[in-house]
Protein backbone atom coordinates (compact mmCIF):
# COMPACT_ATOMS: atom_id res chain seq x y z
CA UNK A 1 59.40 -43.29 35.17
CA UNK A 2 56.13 -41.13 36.38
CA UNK A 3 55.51 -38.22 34.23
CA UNK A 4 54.43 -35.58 36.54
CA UNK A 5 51.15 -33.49 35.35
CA UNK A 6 51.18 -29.95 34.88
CA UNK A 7 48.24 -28.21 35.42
CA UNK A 8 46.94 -26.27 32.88
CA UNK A 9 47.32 -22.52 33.38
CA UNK A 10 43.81 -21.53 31.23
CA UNK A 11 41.74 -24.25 33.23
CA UNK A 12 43.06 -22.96 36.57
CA UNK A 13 42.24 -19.47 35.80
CA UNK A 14 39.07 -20.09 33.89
CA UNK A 15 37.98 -22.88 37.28
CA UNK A 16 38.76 -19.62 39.82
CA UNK A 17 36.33 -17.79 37.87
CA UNK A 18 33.78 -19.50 37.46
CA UNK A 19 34.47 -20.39 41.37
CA UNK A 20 33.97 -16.30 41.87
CA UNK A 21 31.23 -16.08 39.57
CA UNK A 22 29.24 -18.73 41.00
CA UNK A 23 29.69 -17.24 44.63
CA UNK A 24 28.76 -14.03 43.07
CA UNK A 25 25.55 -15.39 41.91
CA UNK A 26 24.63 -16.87 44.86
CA UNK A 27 25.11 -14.10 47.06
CA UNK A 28 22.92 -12.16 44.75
CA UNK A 29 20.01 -14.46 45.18
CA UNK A 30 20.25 -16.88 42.65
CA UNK A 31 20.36 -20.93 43.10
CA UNK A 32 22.83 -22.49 41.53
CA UNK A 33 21.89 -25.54 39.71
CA UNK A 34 24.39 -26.85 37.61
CA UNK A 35 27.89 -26.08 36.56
CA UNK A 36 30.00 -27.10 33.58
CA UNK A 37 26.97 -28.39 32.32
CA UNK A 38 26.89 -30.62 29.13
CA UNK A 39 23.22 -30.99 27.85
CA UNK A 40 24.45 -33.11 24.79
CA UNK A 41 27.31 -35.53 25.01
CA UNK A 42 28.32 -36.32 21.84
CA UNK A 43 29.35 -32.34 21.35
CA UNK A 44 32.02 -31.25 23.79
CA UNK A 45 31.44 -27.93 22.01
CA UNK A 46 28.49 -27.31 23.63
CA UNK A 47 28.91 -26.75 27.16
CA UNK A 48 27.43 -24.13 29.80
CA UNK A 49 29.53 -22.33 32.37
CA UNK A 50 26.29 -21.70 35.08
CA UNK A 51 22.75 -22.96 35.21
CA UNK A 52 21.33 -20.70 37.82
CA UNK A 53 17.50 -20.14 38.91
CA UNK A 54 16.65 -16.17 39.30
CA UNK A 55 13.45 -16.65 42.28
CA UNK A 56 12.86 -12.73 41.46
CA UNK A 57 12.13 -13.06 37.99
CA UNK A 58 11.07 -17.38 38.05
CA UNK A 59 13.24 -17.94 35.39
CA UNK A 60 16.40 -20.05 34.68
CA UNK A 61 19.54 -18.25 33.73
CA UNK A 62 22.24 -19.48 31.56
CA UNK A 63 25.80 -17.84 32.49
CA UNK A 64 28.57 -17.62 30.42
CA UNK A 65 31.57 -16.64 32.47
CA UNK A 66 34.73 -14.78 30.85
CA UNK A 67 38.07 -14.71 33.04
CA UNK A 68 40.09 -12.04 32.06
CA UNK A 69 43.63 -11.15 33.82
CA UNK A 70 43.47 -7.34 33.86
CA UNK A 71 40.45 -4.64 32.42
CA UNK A 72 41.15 -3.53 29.04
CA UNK A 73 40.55 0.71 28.19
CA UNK A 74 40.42 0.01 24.37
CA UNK A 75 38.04 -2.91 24.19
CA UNK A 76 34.64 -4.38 25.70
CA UNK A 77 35.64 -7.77 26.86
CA UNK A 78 32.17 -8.91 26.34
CA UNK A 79 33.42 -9.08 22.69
CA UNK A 80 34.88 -12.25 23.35
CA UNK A 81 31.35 -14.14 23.41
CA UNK A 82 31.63 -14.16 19.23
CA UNK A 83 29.37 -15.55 16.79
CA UNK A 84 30.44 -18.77 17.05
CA UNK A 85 30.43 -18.99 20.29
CA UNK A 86 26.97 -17.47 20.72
CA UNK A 87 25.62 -20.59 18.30
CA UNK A 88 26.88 -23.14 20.17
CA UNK A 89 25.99 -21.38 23.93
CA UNK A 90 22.04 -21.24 21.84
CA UNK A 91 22.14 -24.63 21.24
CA UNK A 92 23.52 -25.91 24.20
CA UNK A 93 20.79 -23.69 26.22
CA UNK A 94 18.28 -24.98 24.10
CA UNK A 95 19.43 -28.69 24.42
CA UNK A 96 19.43 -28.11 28.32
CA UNK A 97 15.64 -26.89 28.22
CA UNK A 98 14.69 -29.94 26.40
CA UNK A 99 16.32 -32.26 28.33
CA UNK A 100 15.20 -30.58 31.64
CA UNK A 101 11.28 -29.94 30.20
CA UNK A 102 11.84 -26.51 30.89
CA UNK A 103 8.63 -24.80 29.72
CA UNK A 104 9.15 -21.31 31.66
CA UNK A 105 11.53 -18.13 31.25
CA UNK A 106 14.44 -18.00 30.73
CA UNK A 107 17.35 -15.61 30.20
CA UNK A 108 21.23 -15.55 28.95
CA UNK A 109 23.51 -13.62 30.97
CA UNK A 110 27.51 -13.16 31.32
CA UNK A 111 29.61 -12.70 34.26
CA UNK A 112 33.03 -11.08 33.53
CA UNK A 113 35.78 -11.88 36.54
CA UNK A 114 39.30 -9.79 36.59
CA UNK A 115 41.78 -11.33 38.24
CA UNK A 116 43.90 -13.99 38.92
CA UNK A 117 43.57 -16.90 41.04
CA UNK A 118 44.88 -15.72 44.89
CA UNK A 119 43.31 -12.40 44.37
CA UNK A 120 40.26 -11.17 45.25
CA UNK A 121 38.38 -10.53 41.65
CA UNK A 122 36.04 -8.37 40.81
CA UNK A 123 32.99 -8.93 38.62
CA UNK A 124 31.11 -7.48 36.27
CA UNK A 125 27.82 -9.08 35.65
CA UNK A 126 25.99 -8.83 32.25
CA UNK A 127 22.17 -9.65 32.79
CA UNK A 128 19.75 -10.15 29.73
CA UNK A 129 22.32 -10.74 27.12
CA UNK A 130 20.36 -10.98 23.56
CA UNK A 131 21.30 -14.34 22.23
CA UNK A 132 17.16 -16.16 21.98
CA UNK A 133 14.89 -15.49 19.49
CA UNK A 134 12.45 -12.73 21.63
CA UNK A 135 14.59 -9.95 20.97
CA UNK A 136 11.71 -7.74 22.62
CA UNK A 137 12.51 -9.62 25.73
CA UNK A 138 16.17 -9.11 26.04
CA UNK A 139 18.58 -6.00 26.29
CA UNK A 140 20.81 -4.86 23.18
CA UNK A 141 23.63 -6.98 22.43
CA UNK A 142 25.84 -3.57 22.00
């Protein structure tokens, strides 16, 4: 007897947005050059919604892409990119520059999508998220 596979619900709605965030990107300008990226193997921890190239600003940018179902009044979403979460998207990013000899600028940003897959989302994009060293280079967290 075949078990039959049900899909998970987070991965379908966290796929759609990074399927609207990516098309966002691009029709913003940007070149998309990786997705779902995993700079080091051994750490499935460490992974990297978007690798995108910004040709405005010649500099790589590293997307982090939150899917959320509905806007919330009472809290900024971009909350959900904890402490945690911000080491392991810094070493990851880090990992990726090394591996890629990546000498130039580069910048952290996050795309927000509300929606749900078979609507049209709308997104809410983040640039020059502080989460690298040059604080003087980057916007305020806050």
């Amino acid at each position: 007897m075949k078990r039959r596979r049900i899909a998970n619900i987070a991965r379908v709605h966290g796929e759609w947005g990074e399927d609207i965030a990516a098309e966002f990107l691009r029709r913003a300008g940007y070149e998309i050059l990786e997705r779902n990226s995993r700079p080091v193997r051994k750490d499935r921890r460490l992974d990297i919604d978007i690798v995108a190239y910004d040709k405005r600003s010649d500099a790589v940018v590293f997307v982090e892409v939150k899917q959320h179902s509905a806007r919330s009044p009472f809290q900024k979403r971009i909350r959900s990119v904890d402490k945690s979460k911000k080491s392991h998207l810094l070493r990851a990013c880090n990992a990726w520059r090394w591996s890629n000899s990546w000498r130039k600028s580069y910048r952290f940003d996050v795309v927000e999508v509300y929606g749900r897959p078979g609507e049209t989302g709308t997104v809410d994009h983040i640039p020059h998220v502080r989460l690298f060293a040059k604080p003087e280079r980057f916007a305020r967290w806050d």
